[in-house]
N, C-alpha and C. Protein backbone atom coordinates (compact mmCIF):
# COMPACT_ATOMS: atom_id res chain seq x y z
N UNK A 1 -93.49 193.65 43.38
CA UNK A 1 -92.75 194.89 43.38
C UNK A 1 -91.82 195.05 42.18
N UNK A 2 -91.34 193.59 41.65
CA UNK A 2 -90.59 194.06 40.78
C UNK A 2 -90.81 195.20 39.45
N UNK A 3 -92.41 194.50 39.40
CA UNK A 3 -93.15 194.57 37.66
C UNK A 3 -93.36 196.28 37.89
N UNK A 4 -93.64 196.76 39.45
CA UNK A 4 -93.47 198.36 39.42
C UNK A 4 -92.04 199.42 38.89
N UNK A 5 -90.84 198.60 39.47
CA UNK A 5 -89.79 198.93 39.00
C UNK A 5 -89.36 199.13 37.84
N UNK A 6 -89.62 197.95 36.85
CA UNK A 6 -89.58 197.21 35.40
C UNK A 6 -90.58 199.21 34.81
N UNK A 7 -91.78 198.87 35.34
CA UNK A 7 -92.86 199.84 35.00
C UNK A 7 -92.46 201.43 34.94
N UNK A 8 -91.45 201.67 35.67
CA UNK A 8 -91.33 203.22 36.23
C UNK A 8 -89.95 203.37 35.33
N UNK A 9 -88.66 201.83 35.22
CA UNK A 9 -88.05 202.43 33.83
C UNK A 9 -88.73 202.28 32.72
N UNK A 10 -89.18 201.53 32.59
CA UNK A 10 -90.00 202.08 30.90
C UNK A 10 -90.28 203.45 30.84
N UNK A 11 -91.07 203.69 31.48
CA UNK A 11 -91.05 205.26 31.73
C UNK A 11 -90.57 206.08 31.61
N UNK A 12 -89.33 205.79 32.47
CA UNK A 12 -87.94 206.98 32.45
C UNK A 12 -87.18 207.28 30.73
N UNK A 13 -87.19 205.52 30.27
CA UNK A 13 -86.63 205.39 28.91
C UNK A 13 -87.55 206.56 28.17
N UNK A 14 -88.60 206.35 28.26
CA UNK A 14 -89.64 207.13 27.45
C UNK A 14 -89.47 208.56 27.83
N UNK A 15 -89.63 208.90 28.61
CA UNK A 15 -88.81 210.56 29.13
C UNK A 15 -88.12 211.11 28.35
N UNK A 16 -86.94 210.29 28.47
CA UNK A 16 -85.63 210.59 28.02
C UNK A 16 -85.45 210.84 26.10
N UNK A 17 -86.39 209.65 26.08
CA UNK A 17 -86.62 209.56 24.27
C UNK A 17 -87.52 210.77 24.06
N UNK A 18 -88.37 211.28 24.69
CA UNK A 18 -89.88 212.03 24.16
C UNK A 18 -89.09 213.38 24.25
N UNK A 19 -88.04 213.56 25.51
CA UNK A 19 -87.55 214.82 25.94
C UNK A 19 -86.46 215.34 24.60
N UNK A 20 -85.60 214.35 24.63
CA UNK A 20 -84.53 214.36 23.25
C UNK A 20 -85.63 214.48 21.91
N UNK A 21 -86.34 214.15 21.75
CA UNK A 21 -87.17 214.77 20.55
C UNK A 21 -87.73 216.53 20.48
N UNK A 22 -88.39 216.86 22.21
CA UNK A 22 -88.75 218.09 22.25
C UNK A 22 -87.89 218.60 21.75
N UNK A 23 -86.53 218.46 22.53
CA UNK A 23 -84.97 219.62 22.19
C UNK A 23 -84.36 219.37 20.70
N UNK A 24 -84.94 218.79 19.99
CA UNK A 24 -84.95 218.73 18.46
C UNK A 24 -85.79 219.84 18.08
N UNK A 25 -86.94 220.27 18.67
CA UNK A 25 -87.96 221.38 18.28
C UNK A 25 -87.34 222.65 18.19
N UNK A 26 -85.84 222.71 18.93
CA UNK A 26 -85.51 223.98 19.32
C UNK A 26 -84.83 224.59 17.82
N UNK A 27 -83.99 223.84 16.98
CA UNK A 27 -83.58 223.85 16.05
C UNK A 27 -84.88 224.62 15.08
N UNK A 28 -86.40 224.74 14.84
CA UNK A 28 -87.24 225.15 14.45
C UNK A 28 -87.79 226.17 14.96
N UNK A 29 -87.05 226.86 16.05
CA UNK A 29 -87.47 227.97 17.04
C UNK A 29 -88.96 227.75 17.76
N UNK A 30 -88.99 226.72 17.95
CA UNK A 30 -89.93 226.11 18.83
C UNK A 30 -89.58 225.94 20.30
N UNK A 31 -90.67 225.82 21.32
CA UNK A 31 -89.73 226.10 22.96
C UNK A 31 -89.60 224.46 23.30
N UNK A 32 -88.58 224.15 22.80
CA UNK A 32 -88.47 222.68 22.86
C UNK A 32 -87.78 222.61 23.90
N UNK A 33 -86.98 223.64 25.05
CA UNK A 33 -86.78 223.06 26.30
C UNK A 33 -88.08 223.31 26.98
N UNK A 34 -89.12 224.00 26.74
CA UNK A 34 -90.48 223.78 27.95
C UNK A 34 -90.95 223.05 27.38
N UNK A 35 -90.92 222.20 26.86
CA UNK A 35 -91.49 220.77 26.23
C UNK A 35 -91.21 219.50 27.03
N UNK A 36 -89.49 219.88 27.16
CA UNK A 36 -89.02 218.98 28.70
C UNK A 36 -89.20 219.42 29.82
N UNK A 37 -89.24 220.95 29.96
CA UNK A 37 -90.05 220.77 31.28
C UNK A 37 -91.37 220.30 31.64
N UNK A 38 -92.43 220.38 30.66
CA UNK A 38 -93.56 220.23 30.59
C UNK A 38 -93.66 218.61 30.94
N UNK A 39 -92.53 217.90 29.88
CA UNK A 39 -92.53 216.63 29.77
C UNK A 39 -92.45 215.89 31.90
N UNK A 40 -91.21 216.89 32.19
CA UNK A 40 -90.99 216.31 33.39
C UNK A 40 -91.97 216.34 34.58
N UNK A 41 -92.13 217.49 34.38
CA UNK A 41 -93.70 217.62 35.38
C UNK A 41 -94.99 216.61 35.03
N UNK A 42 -94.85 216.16 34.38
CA UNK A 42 -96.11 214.96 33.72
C UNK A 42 -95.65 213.85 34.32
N UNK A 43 -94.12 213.89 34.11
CA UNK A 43 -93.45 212.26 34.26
C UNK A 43 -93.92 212.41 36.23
N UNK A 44 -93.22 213.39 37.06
CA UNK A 44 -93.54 213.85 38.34
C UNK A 44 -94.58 213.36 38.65
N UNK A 45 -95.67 214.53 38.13
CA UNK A 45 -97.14 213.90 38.51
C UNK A 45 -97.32 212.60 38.26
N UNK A 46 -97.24 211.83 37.17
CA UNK A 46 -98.11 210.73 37.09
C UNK A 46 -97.32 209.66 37.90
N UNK A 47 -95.64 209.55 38.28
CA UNK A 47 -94.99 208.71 38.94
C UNK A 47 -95.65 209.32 40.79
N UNK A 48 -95.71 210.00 41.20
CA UNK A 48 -96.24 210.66 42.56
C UNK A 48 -95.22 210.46 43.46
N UNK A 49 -94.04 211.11 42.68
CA UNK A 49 -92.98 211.10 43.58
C UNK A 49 -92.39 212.57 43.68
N UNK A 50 -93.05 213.46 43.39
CA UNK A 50 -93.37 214.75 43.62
C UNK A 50 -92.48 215.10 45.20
N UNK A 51 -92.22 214.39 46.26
CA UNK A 51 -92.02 215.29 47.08
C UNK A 51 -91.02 213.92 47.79
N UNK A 52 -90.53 213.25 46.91
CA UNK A 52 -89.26 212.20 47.03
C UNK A 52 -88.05 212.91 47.40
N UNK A 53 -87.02 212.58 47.96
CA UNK A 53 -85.96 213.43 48.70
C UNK A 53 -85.11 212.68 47.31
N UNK A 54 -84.95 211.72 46.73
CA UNK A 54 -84.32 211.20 45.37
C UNK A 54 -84.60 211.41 44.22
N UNK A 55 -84.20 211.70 43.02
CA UNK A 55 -84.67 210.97 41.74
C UNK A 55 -85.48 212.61 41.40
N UNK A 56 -86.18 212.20 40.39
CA UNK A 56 -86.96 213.06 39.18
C UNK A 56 -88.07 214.17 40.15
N UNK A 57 -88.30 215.11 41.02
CA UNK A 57 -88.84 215.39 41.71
C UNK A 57 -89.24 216.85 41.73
N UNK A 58 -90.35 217.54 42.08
CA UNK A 58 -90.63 219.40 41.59
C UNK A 58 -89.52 219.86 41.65
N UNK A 59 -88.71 219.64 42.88
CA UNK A 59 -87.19 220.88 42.78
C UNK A 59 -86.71 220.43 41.57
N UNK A 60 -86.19 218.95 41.12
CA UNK A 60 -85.87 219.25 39.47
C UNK A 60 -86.21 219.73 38.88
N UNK A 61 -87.95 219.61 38.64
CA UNK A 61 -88.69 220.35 37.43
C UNK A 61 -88.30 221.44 37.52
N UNK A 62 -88.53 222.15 39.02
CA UNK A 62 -88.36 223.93 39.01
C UNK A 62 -87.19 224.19 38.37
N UNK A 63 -85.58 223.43 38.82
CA UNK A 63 -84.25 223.53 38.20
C UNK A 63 -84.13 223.50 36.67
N UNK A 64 -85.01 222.54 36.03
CA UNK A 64 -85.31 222.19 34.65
C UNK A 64 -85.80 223.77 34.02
N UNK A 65 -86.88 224.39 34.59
CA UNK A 65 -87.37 225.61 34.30
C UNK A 65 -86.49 226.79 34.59
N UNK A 66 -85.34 226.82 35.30
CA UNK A 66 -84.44 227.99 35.40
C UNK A 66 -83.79 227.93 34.43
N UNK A 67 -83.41 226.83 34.14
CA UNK A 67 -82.49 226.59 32.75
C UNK A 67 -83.32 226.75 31.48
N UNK A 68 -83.96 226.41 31.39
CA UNK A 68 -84.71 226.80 29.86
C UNK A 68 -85.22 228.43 30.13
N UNK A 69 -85.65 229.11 30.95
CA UNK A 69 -85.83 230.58 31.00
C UNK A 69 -84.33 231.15 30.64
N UNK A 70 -82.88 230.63 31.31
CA UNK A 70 -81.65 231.37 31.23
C UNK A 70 -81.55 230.66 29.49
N UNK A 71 -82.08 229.61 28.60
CA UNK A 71 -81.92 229.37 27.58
C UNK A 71 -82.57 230.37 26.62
N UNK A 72 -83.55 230.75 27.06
CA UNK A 72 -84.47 231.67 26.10
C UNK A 72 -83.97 233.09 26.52
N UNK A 73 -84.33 233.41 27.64
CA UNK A 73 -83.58 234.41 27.97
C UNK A 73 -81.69 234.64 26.95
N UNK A 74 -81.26 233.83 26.49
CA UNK A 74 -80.13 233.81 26.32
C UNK A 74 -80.40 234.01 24.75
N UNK A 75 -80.88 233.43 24.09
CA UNK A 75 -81.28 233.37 23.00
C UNK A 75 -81.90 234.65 22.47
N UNK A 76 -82.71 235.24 23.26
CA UNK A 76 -83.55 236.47 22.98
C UNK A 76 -82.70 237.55 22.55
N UNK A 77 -81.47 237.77 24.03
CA UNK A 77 -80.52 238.51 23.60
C UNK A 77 -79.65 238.52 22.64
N UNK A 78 -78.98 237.00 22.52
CA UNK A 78 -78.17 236.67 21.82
C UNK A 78 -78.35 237.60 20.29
N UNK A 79 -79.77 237.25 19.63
CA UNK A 79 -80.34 237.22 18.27
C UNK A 79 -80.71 238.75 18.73
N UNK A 80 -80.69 239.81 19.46
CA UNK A 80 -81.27 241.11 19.46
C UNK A 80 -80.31 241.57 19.07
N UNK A 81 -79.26 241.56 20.18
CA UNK A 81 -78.16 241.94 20.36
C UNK A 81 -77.35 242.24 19.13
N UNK A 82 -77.35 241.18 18.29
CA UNK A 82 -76.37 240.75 16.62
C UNK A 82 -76.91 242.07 16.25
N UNK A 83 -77.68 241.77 16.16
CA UNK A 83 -78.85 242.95 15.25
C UNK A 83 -78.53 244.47 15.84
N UNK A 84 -78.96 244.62 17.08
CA UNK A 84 -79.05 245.96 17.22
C UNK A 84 -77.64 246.67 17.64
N UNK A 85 -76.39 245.79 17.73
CA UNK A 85 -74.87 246.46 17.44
C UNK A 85 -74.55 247.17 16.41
N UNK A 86 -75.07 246.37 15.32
CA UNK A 86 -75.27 246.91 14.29
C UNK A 86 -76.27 248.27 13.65
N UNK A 87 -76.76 248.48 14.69
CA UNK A 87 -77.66 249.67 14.85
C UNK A 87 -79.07 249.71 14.06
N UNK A 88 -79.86 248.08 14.54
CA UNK A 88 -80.63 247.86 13.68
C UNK A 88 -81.82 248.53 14.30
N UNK A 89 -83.15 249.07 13.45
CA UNK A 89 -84.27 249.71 13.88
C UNK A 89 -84.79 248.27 14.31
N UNK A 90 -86.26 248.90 15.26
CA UNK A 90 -87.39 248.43 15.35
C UNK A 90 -87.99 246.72 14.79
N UNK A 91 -88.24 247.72 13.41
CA UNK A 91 -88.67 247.11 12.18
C UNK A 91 -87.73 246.19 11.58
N UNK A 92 -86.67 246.62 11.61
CA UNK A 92 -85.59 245.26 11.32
C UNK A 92 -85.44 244.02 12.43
N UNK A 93 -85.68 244.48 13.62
CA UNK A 93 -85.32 243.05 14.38
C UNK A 93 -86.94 242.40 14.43
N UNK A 94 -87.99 242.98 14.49
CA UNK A 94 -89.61 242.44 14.13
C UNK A 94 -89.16 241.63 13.22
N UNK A 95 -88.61 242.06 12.00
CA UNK A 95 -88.69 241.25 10.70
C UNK A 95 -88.00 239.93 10.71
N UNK A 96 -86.68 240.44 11.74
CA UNK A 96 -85.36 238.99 11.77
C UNK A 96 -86.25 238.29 12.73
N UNK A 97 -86.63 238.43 13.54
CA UNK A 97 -87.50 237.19 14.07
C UNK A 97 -88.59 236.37 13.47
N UNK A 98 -89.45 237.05 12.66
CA UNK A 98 -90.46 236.52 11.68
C UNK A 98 -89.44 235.37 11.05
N UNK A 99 -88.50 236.46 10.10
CA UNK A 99 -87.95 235.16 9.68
C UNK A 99 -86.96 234.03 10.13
N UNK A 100 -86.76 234.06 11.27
CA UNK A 100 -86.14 232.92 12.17
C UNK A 100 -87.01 231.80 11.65
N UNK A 101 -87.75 232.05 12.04
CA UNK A 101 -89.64 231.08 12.24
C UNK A 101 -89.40 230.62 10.86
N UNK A 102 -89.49 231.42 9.74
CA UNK A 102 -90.14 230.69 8.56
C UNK A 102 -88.72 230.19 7.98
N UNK A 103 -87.76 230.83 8.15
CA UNK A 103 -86.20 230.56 7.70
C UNK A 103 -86.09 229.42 8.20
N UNK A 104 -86.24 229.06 9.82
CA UNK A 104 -85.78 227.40 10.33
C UNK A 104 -86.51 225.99 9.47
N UNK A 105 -88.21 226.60 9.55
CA UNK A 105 -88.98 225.59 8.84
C UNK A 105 -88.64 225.14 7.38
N UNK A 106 -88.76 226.39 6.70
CA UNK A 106 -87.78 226.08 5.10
C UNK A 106 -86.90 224.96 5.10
N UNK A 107 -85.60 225.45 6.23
CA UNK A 107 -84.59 224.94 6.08
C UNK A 107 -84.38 223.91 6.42
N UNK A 108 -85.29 223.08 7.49
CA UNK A 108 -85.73 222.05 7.77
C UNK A 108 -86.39 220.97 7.23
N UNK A 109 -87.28 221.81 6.34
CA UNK A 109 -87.77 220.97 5.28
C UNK A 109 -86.80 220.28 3.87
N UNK A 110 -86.68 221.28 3.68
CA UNK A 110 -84.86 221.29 2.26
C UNK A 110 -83.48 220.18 2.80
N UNK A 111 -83.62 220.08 4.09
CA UNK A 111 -82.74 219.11 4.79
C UNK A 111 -83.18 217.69 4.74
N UNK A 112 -84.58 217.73 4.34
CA UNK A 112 -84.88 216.35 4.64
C UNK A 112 -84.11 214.93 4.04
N UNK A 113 -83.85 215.33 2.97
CA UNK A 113 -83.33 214.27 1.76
C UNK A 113 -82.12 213.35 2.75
N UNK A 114 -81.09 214.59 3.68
CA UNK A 114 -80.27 214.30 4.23
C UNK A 114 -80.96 213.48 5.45
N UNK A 115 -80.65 212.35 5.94
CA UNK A 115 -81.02 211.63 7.09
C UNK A 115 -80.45 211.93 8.35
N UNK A 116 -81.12 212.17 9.40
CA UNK A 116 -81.13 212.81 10.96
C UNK A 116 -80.83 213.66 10.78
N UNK A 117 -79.30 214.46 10.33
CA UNK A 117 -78.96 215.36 10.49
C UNK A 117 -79.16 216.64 10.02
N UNK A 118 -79.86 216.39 8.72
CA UNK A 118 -80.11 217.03 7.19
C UNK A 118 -81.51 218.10 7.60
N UNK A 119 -82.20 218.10 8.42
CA UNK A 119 -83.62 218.56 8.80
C UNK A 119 -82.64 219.57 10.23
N UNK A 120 -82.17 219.29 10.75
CA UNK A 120 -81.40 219.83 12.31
C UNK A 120 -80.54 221.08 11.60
N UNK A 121 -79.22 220.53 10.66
CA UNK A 121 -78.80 221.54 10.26
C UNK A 121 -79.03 222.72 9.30
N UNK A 122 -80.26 222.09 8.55
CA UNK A 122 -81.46 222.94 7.65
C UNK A 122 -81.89 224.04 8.12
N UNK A 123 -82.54 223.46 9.51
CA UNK A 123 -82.89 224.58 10.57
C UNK A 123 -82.43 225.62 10.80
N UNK A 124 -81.14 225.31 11.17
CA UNK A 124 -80.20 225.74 11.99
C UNK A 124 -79.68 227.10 10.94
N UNK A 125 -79.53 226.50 9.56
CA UNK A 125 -79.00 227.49 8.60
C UNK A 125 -80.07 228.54 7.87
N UNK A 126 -81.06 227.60 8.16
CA UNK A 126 -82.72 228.34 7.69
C UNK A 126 -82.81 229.99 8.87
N UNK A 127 -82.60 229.71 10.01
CA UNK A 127 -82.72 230.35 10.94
C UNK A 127 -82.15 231.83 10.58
N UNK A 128 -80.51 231.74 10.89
CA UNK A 128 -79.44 231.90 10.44
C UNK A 128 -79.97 233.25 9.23
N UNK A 129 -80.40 232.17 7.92
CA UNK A 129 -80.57 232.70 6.77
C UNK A 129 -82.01 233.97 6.93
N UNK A 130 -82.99 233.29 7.44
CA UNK A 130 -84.12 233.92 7.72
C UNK A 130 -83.95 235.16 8.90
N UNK A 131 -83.19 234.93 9.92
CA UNK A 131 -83.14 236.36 10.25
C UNK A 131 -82.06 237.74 9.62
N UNK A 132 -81.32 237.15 8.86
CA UNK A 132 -80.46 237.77 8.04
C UNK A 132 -81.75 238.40 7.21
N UNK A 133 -82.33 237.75 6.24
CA UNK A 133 -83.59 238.35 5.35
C UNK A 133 -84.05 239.63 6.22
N UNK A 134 -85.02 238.67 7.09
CA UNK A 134 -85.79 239.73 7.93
C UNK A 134 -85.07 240.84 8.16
N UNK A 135 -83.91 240.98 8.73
CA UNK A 135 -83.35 242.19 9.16
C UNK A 135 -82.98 243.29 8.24
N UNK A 136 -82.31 242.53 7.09
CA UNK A 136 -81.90 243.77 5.41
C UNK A 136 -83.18 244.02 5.29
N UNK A 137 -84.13 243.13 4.73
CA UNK A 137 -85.52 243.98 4.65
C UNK A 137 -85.81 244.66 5.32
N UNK A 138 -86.19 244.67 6.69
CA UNK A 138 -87.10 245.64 7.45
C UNK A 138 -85.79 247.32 7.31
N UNK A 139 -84.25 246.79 7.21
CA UNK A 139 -83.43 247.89 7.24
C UNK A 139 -83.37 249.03 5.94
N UNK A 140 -83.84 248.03 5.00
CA UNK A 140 -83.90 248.33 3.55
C UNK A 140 -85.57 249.10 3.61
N UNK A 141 -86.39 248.70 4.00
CA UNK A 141 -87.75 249.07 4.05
C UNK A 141 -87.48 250.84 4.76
N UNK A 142 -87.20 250.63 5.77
CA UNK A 142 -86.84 251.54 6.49
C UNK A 142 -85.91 252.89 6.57
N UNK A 143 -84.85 252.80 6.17
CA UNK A 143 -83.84 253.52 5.69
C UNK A 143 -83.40 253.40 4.10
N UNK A 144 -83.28 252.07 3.64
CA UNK A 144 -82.81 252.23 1.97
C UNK A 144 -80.97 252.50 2.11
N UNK A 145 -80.31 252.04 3.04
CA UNK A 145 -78.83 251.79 2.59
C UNK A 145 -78.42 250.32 2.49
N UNK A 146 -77.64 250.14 1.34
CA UNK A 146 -77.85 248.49 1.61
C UNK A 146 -77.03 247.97 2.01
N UNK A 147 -75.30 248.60 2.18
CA UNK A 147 -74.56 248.51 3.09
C UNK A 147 -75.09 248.77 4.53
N UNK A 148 -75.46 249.72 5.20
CA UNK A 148 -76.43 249.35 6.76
C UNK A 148 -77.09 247.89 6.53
N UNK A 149 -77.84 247.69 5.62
CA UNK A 149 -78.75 246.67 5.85
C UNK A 149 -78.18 245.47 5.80
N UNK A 150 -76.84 245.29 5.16
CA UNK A 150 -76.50 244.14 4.50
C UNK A 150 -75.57 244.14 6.15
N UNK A 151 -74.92 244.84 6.34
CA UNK A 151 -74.37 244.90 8.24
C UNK A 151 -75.21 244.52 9.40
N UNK A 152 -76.92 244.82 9.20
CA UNK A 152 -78.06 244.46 10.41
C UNK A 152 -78.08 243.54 9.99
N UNK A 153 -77.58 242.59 9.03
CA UNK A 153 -78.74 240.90 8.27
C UNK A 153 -77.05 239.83 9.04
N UNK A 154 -75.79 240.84 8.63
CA UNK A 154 -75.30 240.14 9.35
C UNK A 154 -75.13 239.47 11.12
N UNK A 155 -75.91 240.79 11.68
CA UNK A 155 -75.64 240.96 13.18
C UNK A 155 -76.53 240.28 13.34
N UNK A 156 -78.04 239.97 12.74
CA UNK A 156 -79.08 239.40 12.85
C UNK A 156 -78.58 238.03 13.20
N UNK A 157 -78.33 237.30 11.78
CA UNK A 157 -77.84 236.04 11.71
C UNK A 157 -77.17 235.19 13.09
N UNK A 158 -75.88 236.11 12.61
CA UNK A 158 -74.78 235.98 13.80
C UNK A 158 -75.52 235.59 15.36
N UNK A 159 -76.00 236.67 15.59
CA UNK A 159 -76.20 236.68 17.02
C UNK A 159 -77.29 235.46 17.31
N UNK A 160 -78.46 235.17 16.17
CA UNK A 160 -79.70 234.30 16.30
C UNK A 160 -78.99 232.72 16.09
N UNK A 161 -77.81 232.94 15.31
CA UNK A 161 -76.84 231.39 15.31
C UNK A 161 -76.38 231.33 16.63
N UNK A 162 -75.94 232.17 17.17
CA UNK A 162 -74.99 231.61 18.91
C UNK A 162 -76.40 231.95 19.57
N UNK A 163 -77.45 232.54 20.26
CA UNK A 163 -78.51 232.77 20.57
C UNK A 163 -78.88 231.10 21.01
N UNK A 164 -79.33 230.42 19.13
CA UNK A 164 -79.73 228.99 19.26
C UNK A 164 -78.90 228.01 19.85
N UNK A 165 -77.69 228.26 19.34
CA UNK A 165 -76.68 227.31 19.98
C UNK A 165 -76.61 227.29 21.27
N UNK A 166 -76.81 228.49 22.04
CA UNK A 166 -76.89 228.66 23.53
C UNK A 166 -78.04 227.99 24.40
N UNK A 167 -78.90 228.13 23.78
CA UNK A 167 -80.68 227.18 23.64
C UNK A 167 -80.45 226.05 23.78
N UNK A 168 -79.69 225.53 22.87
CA UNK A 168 -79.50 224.19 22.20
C UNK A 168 -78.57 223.26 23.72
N UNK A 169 -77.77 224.32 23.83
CA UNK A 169 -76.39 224.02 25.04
C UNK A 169 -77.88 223.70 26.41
N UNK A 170 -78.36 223.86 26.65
CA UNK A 170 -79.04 224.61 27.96
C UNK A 170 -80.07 223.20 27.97
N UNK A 171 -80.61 223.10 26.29
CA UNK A 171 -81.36 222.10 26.10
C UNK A 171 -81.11 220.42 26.84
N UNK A 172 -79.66 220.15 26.28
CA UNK A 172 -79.04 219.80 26.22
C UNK A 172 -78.38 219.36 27.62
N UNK A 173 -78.13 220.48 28.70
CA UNK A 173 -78.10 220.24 30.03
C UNK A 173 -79.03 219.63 30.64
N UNK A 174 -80.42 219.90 30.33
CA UNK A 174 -81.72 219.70 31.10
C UNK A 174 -82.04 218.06 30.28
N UNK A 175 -81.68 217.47 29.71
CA UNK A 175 -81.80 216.43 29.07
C UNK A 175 -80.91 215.43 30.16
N UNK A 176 -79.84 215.94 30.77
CA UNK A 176 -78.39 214.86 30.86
C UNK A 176 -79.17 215.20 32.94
N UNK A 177 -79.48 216.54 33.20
CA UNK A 177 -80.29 216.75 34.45
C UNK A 177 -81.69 215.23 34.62
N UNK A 178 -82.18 215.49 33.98
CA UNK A 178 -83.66 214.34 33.63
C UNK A 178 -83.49 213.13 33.81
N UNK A 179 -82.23 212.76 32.70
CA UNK A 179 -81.75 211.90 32.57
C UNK A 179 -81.15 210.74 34.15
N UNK A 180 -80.30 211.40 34.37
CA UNK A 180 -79.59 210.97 35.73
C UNK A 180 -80.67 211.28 37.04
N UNK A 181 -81.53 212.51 36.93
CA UNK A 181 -82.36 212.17 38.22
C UNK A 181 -83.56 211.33 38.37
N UNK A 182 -84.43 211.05 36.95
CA UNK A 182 -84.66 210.18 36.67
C UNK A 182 -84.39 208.35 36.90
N UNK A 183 -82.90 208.35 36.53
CA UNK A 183 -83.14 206.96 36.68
C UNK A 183 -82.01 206.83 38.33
N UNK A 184 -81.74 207.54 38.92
CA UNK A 184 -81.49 207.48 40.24
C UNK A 184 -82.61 207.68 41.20
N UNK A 185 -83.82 207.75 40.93
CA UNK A 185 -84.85 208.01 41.75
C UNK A 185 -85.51 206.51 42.07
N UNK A 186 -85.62 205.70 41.19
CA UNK A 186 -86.53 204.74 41.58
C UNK A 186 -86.49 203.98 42.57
């Protein structure tokens, strides 16, 4: 019995490590909290403790999945919201999201030199930077004032920086959730 015990934390360790990597994805606008949920429902199934009154079990997973929907959900608005206070069209918040995507990756990449942190906060400013772009462009495309536009790139930014950070927060919960029901289950 022991070598099962020994067997099921290795496991958990591995969870915990594989899960803290997903929620690194989020920084790249990747759904790096359904990565941990995804992760946990795997860990669930393959441990078959699915319907355990302790520990790592579906009602977590499901709990794991309210929180990353109120993370994205949070995020969605967050990064609309910046934008469309500012009275951004259509076409400007299409664009600030495009460039979330390619703004995080950039910036992620350009971070590398810097070690751990240098790729995370790359992202983070790539993001930031890239929906700012997206938004003056599509505002500039659209209307042609560059004061409006240069006001939507700010609301863009703004709102897609606390948006992620809110992601990030949520991520972050469901990690320290995993974590503790995880290794109280065995």
């Amino acid at each position: 019995m022991p070598e099962l015990e020994l067997t099921y934390y290795l496991w958990a360790i591995m969870l915990v490590f594989t899960a803290s990597i997903a929620w690194t994805t989020n920084f790249i606008a990747l759904p790096g909290n359904w990565f941990i949920v995804g992760l946990a429902a795997l860990f669930t199934s393959a441990m078959g403790r699915g319907d355990a009154i302790q520990g790592l079990n579906w009602h977590a997973v499901a709990l794991l999945a309210v929180i990353a929907a109120g993370g994205e959900v949070l995020e969605f608005f967050a990064g609309a919201a910046g934008a469309a206070k500012q009275g951004a069209s259509r076409r400007a918040i299409v664009l600030a999201v495009a460039g979330t995507f390619f703004g995080s990756i950039t910036g992620a990449v350009m971070g590398l030199p810097i070690p751990v942190f240098g790729p995370l906060i790359g992202a983070l400013a790539g993001a930031a930077g890239g929906a700012f772009a997206g938004a003056y462009l599509g505002e500039m495309w659209k209307h042609g004032h560059t004061g409006t536009s240069a006001n939507v790139g700010w609301g863009a930014a703004i709102g897609r920086l606390l948006g992620t950070l809110g992601k990030l927060l949520a991520g972050a919960v469901m990690i320290v959730i995993l974590a503790v029901r995880a290794f109280t289950g065995a």
